[in-house]
PDB file of N, CA and C in Angstrom:
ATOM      1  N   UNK A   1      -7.747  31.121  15.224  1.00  0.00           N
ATOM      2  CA  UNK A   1      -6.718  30.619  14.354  1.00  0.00           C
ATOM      3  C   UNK A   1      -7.251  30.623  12.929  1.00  0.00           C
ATOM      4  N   UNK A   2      -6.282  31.246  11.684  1.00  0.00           N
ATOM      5  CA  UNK A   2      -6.826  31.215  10.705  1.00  0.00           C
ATOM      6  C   UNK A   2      -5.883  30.223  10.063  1.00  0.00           C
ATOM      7  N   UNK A   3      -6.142  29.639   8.337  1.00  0.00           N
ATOM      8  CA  UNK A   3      -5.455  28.672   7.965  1.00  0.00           C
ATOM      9  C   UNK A   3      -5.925  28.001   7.368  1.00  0.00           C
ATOM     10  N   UNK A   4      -5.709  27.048   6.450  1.00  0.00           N
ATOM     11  CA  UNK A   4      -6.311  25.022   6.358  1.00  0.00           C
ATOM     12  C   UNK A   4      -5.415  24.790   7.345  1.00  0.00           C
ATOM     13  N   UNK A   5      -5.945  23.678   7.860  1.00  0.00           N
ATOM     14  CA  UNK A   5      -6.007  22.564   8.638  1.00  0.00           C
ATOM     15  C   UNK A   5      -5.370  21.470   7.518  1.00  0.00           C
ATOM     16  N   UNK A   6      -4.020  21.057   7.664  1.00  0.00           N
ATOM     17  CA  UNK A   6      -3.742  19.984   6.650  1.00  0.00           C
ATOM     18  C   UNK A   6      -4.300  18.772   7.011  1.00  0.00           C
ATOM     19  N   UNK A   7      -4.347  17.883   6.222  1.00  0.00           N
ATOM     20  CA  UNK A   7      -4.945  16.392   6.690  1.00  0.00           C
ATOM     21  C   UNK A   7      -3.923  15.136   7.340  1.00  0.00           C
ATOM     22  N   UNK A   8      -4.542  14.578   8.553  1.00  0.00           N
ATOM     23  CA  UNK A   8      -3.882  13.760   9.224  1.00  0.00           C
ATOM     24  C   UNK A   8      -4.054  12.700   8.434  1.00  0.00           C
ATOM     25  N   UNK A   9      -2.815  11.509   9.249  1.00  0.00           N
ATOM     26  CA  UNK A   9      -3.235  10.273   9.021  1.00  0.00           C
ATOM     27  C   UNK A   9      -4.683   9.485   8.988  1.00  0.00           C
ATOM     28  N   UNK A  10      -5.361  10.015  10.047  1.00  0.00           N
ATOM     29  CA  UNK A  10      -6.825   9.681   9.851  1.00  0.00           C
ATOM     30  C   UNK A  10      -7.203   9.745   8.602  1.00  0.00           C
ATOM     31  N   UNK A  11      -7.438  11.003   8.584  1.00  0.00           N
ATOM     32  CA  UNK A  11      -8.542  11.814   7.062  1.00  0.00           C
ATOM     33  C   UNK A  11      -7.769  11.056   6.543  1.00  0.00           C
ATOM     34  N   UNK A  12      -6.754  10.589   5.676  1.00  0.00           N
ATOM     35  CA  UNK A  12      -6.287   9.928   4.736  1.00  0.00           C
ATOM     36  C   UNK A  12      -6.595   8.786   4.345  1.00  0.00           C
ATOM     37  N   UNK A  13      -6.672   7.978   5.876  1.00  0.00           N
ATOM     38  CA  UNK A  13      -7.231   6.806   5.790  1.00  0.00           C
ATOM     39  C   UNK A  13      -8.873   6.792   5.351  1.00  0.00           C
ATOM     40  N   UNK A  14      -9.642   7.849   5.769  1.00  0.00           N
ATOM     41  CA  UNK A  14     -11.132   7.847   5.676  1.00  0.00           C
ATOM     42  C   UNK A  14     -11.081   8.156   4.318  1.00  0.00           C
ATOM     43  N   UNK A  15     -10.121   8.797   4.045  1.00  0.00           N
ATOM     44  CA  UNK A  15     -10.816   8.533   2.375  1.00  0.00           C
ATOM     45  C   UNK A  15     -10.037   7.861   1.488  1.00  0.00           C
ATOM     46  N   UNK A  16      -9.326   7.099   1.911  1.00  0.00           N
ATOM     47  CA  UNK A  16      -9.141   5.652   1.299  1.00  0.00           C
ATOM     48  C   UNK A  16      -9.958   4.336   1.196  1.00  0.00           C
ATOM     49  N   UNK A  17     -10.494   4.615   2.409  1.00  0.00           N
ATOM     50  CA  UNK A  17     -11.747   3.590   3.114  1.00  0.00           C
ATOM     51  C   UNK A  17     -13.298   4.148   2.137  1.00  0.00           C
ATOM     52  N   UNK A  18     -12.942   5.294   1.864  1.00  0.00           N
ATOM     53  CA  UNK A  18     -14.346   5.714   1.598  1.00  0.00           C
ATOM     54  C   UNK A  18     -13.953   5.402  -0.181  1.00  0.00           C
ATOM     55  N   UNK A  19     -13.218   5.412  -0.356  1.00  0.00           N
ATOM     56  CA  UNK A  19     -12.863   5.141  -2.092  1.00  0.00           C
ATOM     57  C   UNK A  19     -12.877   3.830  -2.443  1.00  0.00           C
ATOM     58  N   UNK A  20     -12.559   3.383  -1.024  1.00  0.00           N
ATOM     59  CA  UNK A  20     -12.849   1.759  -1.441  1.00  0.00           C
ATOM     60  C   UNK A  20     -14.087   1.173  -1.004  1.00  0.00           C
ATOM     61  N   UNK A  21     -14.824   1.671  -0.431  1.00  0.00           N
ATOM     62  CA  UNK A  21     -16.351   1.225  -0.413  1.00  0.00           C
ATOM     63  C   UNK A  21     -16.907   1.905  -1.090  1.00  0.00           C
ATOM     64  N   UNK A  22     -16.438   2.950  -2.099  1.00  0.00           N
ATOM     65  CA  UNK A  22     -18.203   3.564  -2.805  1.00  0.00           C
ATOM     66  C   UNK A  22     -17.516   3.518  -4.248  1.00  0.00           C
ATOM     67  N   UNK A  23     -16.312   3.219  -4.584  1.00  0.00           N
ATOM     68  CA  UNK A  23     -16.201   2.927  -6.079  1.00  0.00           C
ATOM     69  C   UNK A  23     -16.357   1.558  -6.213  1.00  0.00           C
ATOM     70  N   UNK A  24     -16.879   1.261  -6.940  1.00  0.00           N
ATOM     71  CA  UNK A  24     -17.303  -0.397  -7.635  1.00  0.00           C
ATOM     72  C   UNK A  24     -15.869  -0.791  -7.879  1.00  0.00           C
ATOM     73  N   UNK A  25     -15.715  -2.155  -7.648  1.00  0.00           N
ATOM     74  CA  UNK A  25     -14.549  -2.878  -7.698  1.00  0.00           C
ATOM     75  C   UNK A  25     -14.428  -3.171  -9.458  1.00  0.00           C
ATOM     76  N   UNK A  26     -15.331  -3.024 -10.310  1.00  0.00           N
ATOM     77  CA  UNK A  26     -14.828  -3.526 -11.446  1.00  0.00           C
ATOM     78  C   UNK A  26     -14.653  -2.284 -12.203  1.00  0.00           C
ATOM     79  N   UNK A  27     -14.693  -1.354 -11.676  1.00  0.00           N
ATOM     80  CA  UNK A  27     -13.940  -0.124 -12.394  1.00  0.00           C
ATOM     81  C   UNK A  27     -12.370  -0.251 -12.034  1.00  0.00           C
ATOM     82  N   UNK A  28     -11.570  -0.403 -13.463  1.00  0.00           N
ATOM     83  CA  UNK A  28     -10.168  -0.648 -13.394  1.00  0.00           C
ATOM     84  C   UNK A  28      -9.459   0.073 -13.744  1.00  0.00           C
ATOM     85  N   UNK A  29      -8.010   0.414 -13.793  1.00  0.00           N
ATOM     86  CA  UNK A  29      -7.655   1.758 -14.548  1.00  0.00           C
ATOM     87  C   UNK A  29      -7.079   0.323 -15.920  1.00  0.00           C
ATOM     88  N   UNK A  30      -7.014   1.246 -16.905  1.00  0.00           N
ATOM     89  CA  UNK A  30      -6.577   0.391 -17.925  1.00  0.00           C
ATOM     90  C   UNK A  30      -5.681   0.672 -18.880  1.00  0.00           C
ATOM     91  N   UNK A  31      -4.647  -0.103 -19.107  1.00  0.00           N
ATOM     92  CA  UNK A  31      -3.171  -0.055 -19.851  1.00  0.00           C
ATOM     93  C   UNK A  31      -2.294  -0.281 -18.770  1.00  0.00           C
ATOM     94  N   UNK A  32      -2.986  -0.831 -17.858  1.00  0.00           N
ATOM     95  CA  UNK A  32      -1.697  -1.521 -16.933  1.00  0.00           C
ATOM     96  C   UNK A  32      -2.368  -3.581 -16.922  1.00  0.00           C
ATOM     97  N   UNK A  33      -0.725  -4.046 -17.347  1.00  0.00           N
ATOM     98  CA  UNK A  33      -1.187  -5.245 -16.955  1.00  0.00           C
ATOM     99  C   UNK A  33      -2.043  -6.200 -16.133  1.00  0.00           C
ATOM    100  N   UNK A  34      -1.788  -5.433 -14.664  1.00  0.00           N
ATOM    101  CA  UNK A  34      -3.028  -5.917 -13.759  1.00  0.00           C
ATOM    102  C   UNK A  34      -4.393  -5.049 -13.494  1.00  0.00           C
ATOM    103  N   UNK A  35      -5.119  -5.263 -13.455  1.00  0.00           N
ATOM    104  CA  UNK A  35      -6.577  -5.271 -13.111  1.00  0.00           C
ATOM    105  C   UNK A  35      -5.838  -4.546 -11.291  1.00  0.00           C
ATOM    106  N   UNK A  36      -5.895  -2.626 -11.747  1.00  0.00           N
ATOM    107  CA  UNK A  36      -5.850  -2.008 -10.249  1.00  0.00           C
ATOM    108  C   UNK A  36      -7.119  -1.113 -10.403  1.00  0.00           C
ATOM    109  N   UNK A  37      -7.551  -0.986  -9.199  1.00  0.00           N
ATOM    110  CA  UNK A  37      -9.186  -0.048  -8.878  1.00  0.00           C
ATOM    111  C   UNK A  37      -7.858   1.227  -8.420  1.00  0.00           C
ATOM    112  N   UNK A  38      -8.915   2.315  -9.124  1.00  0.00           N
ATOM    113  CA  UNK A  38      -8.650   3.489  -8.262  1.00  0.00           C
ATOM    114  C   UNK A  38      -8.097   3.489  -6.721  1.00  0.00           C
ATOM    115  N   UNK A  39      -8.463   2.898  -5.982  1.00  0.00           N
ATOM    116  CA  UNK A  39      -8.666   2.584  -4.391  1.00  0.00           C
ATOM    117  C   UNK A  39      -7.147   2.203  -3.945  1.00  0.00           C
ATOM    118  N   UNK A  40      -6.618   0.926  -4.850  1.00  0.00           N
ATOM    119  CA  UNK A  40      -5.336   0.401  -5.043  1.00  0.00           C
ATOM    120  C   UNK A  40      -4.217   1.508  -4.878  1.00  0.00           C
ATOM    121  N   UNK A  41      -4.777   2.222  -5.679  1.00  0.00           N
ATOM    122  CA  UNK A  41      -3.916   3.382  -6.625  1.00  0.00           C
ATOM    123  C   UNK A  41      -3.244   4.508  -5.139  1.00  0.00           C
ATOM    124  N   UNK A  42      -4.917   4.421  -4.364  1.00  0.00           N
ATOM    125  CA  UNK A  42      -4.438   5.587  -3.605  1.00  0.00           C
ATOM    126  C   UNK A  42      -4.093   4.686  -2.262  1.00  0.00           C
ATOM    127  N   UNK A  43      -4.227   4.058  -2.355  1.00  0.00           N
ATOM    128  CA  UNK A  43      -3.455   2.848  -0.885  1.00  0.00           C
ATOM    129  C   UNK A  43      -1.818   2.910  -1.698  1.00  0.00           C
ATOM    130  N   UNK A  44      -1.229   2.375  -2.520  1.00  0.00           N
ATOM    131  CA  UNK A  44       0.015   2.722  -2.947  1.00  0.00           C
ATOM    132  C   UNK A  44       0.288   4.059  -2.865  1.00  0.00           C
ATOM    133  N   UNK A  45      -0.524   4.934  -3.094  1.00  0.00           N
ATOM    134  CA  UNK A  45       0.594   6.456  -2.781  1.00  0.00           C
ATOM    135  C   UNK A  45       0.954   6.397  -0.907  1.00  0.00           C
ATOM    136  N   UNK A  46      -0.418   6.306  -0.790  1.00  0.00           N
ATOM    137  CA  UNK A  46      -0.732   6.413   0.654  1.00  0.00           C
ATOM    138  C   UNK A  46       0.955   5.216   1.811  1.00  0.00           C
ATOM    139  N   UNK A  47       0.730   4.333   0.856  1.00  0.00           N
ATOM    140  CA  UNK A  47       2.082   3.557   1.628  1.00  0.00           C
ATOM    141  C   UNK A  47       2.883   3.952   1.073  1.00  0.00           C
ATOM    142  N   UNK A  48       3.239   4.923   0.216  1.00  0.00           N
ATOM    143  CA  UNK A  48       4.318   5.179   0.142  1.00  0.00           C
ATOM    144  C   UNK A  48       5.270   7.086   0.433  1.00  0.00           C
ATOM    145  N   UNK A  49       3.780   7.435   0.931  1.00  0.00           N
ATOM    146  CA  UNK A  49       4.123   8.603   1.414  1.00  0.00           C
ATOM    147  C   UNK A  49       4.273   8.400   3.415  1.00  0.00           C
ATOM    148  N   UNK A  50       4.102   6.946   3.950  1.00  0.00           N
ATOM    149  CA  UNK A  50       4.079   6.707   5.064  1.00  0.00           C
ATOM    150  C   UNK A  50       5.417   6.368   5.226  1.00  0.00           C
ATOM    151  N   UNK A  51       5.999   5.426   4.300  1.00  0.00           N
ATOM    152  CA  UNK A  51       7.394   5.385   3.828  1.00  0.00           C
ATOM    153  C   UNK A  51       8.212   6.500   3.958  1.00  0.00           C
ATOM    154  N   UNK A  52       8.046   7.309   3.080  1.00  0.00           N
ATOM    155  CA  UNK A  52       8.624   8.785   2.897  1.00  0.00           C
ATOM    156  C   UNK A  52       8.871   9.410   4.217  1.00  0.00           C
ATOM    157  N   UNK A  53       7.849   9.184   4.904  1.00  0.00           N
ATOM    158  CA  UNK A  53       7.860   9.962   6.176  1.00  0.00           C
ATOM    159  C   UNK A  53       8.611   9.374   7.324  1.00  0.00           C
ATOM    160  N   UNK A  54       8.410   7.733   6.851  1.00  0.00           N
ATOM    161  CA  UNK A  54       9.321   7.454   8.102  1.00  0.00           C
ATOM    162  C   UNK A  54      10.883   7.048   8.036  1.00  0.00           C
ATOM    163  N   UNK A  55      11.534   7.865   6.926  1.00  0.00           N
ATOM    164  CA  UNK A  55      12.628   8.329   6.906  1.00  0.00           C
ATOM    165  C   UNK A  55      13.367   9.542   7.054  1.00  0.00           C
ATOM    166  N   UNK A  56      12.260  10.491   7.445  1.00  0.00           N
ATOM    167  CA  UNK A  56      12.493  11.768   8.154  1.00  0.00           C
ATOM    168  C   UNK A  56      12.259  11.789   9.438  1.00  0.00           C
ATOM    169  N   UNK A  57      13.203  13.122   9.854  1.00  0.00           N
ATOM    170  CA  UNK A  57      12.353  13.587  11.634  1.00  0.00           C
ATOM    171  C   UNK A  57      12.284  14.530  11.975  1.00  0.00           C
ATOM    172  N   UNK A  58      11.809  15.066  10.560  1.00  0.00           N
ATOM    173  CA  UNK A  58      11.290  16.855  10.806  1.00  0.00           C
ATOM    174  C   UNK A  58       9.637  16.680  10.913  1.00  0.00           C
ATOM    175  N   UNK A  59       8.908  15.907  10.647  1.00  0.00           N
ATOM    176  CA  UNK A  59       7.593  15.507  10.141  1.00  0.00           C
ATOM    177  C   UNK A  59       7.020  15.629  11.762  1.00  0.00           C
ATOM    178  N   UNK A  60       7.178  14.840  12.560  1.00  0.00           N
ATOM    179  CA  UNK A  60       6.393  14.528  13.347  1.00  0.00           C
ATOM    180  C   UNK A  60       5.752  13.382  13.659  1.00  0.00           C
ATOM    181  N   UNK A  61       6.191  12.388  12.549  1.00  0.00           N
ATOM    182  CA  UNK A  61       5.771  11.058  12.749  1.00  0.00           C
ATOM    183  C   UNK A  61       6.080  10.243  13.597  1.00  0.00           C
ATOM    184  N   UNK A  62       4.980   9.387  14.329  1.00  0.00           N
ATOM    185  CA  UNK A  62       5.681   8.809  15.130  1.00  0.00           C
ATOM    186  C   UNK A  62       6.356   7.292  14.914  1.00  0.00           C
ATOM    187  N   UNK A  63       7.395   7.148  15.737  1.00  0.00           N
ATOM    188  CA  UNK A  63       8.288   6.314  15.001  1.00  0.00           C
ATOM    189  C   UNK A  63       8.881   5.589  16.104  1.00  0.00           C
ATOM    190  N   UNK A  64       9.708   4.485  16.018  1.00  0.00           N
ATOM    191  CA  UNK A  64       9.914   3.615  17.414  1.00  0.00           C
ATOM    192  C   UNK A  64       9.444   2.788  17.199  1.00  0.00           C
ATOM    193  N   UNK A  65       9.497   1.450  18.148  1.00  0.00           N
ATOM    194  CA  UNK A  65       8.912   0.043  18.453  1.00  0.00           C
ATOM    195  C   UNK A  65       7.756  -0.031  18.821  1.00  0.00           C
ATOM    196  N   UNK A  66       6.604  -0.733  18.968  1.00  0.00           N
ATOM    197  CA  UNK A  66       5.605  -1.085  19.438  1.00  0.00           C
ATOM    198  C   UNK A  66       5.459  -2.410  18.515  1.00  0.00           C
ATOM    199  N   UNK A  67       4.467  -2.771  19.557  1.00  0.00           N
ATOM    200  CA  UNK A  67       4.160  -4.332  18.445  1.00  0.00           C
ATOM    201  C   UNK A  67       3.311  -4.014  17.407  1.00  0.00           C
ATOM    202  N   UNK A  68       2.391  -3.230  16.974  1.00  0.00           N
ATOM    203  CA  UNK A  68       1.688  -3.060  15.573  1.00  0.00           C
ATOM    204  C   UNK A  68       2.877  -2.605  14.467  1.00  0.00           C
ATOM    205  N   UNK A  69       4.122  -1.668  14.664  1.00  0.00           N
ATOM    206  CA  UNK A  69       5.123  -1.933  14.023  1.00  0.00           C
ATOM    207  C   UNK A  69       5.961  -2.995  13.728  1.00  0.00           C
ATOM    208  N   UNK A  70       5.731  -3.767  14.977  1.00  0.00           N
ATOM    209  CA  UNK A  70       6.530  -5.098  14.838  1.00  0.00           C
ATOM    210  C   UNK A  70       6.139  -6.423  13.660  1.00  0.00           C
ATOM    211  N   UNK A  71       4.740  -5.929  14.150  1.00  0.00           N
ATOM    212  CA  UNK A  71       3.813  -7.230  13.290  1.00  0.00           C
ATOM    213  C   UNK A  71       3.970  -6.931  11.552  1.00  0.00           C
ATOM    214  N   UNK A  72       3.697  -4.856  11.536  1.00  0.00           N
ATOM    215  CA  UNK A  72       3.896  -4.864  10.062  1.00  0.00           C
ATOM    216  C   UNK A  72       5.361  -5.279   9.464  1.00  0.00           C
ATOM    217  N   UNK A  73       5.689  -4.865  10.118  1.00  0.00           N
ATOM    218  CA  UNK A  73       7.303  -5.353   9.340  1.00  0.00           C
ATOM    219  C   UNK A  73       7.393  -6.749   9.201  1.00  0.00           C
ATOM    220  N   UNK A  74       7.070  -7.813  10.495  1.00  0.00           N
ATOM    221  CA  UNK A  74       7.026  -8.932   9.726  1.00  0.00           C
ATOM    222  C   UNK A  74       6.146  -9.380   8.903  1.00  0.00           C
ATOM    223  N   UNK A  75       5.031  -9.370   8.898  1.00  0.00           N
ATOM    224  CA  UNK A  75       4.311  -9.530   7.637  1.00  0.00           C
ATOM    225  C   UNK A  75       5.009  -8.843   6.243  1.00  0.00           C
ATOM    226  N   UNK A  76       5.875  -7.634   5.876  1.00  0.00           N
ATOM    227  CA  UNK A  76       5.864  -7.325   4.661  1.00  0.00           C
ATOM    228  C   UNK A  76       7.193  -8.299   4.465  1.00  0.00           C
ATOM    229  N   UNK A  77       8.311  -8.479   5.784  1.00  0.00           N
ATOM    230  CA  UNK A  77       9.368  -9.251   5.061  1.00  0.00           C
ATOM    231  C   UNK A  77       8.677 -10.540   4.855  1.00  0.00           C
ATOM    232  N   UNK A  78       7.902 -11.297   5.233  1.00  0.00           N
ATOM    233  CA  UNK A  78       7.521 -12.475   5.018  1.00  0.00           C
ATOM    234  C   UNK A  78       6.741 -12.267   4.046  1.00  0.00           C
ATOM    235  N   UNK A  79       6.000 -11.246   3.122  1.00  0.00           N
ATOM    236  CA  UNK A  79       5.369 -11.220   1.799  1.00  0.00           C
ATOM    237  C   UNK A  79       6.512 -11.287   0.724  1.00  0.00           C
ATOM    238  N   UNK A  80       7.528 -10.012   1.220  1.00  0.00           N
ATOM    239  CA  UNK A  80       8.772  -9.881  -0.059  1.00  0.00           C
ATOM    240  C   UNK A  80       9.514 -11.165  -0.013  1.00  0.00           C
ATOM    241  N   UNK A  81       9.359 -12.394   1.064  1.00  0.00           N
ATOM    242  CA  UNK A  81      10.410 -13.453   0.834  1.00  0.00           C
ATOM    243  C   UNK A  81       9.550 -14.370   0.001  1.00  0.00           C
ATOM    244  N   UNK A  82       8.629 -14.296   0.357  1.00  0.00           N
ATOM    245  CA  UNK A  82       7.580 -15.445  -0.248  1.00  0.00           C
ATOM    246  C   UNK A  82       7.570 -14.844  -1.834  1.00  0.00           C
ATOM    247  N   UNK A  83       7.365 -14.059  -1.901  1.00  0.00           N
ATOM    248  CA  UNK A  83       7.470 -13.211  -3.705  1.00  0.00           C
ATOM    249  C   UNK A  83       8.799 -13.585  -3.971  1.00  0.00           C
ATOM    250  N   UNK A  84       9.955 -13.631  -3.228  1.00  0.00           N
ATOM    251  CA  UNK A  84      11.325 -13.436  -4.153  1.00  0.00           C
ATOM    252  C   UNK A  84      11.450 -15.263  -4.091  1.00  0.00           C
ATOM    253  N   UNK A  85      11.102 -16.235  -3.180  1.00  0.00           N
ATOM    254  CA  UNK A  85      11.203 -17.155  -3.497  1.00  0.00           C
ATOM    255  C   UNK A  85      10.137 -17.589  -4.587  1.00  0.00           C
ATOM    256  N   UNK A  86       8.962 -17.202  -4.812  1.00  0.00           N
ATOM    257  CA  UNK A  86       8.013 -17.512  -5.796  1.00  0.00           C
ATOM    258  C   UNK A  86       8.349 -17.273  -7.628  1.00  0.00           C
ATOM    259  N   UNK A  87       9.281 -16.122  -7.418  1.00  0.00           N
ATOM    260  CA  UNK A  87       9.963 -15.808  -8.628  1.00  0.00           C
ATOM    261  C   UNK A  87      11.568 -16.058  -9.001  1.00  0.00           C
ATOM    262  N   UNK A  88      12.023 -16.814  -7.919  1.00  0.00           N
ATOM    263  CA  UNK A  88      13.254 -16.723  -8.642  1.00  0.00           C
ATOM    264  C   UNK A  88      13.572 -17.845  -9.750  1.00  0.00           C
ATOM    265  N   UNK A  89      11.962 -18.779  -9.960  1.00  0.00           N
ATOM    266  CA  UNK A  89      11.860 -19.508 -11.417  1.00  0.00           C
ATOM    267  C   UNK A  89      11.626 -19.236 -12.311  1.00  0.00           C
ATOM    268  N   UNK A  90      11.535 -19.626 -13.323  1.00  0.00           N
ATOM    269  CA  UNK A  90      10.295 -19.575 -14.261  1.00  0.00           C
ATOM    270  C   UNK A  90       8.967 -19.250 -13.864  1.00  0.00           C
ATOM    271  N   UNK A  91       7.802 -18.376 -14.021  1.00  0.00           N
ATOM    272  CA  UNK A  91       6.200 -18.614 -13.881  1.00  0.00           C
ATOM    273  C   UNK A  91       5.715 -18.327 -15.069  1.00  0.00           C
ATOM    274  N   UNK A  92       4.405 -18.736 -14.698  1.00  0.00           N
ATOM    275  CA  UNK A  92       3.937 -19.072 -16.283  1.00  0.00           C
ATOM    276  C   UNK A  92       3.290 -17.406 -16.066  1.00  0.00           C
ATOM    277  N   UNK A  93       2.830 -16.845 -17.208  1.00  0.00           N
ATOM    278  CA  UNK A  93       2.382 -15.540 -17.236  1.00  0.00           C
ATOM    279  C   UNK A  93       1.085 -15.452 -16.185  1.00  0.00           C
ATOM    280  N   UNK A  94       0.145 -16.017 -16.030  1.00  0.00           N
ATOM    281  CA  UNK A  94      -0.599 -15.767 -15.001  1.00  0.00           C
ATOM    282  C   UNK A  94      -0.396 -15.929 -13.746  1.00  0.00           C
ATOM    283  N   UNK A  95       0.388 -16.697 -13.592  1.00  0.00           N
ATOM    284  CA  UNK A  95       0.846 -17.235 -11.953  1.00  0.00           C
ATOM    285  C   UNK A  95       1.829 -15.669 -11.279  1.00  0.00           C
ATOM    286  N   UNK A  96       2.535 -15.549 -12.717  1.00  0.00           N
ATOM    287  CA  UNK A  96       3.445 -14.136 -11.979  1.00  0.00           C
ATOM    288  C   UNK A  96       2.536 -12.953 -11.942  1.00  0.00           C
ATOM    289  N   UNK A  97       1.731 -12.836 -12.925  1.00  0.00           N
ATOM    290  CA  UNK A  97       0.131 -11.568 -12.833  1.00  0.00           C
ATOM    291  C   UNK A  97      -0.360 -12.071 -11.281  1.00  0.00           C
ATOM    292  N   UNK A  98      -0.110 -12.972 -10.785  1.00  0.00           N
ATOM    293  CA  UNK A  98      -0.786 -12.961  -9.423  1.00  0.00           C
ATOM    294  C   UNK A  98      -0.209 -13.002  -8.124  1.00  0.00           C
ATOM    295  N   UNK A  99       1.242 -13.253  -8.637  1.00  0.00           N
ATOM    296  CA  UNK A  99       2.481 -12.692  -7.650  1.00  0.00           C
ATOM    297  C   UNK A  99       2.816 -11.473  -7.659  1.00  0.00           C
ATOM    298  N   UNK A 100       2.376 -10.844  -8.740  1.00  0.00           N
ATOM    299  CA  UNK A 100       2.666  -9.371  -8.620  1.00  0.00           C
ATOM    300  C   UNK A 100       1.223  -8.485  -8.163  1.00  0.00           C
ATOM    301  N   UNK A 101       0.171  -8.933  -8.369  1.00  0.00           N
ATOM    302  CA  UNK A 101      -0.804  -8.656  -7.553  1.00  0.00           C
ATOM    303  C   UNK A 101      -0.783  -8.784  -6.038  1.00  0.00           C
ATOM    304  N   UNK A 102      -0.616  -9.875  -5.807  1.00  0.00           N
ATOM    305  CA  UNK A 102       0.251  -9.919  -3.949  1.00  0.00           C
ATOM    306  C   UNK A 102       0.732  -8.962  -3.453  1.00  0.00           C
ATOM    307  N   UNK A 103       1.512  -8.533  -4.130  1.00  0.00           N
ATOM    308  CA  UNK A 103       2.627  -7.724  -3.731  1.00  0.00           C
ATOM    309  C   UNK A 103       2.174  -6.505  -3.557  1.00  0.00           C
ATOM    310  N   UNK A 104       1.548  -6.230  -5.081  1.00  0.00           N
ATOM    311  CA  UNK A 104       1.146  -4.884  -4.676  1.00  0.00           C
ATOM    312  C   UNK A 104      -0.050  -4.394  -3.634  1.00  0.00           C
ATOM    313  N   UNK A 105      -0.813  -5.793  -3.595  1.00  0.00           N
ATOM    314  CA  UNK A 105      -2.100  -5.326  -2.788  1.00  0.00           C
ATOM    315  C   UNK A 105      -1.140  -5.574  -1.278  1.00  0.00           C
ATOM    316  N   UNK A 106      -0.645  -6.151  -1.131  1.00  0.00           N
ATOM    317  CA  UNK A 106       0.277  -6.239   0.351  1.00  0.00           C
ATOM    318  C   UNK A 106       0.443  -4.487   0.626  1.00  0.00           C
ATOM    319  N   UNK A 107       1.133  -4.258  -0.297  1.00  0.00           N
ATOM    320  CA  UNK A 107       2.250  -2.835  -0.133  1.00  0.00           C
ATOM    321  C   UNK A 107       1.055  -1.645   0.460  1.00  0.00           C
ATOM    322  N   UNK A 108      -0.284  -2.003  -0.645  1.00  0.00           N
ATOM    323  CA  UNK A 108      -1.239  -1.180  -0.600  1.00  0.00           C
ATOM    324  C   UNK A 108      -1.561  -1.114   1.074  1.00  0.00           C
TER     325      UNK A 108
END
């Protein structure tokens, strides 16, 4: 067989895992309000190309019930309720820099 070999879910994860153990945490990208590492950066694409996918069904993804689906879904609605009840006040500028950090490191 000739070709690349595209990359699975694995490899994706290994080098997410590997970006987040060998880049130093206080390397930040900067001109964004919060304090995100590279690592962040590619955990947000990464959830959101898992997203992407699991609104298709040409991909191959697998898709359906099990309880590790079950658990993520409740954990993210119970992050987005806890965020939308945390903001639907007033916060003082740091308190919301750390509700919106939540969120995103959740998503990540």
């Amino acid at each position: 067989m000739s070709g690349q070999q595209r990359a699975d879910g694995a490899t994706l994860l290994c080098v997410f895992l590997l970006m987040l153990l060998v880049i130093p945490a206080r390397l930040v990208i900067s001109g964004i309000p919060m304090s995100i590492t590279p690592a962040t950066v590619t955990g947000l694409v990464l959830g959101i190309i898992w997203l992407c996918c699991q609104m298709v069904t040409t991909l191959g993804v697998a898709k359906g019930r099990n309880i590790a689906r079950t658990a993520l879904f409740l954990y993210a609605i119970s992050q987005l309720a806890t965020y939308g009840y945390a903001t639907r006040n007033y916060l003082l500028p740091d308190e919301a820099e750390g509700a919106d950090r939540t969120i995103v490191v959740a998503v990540q």
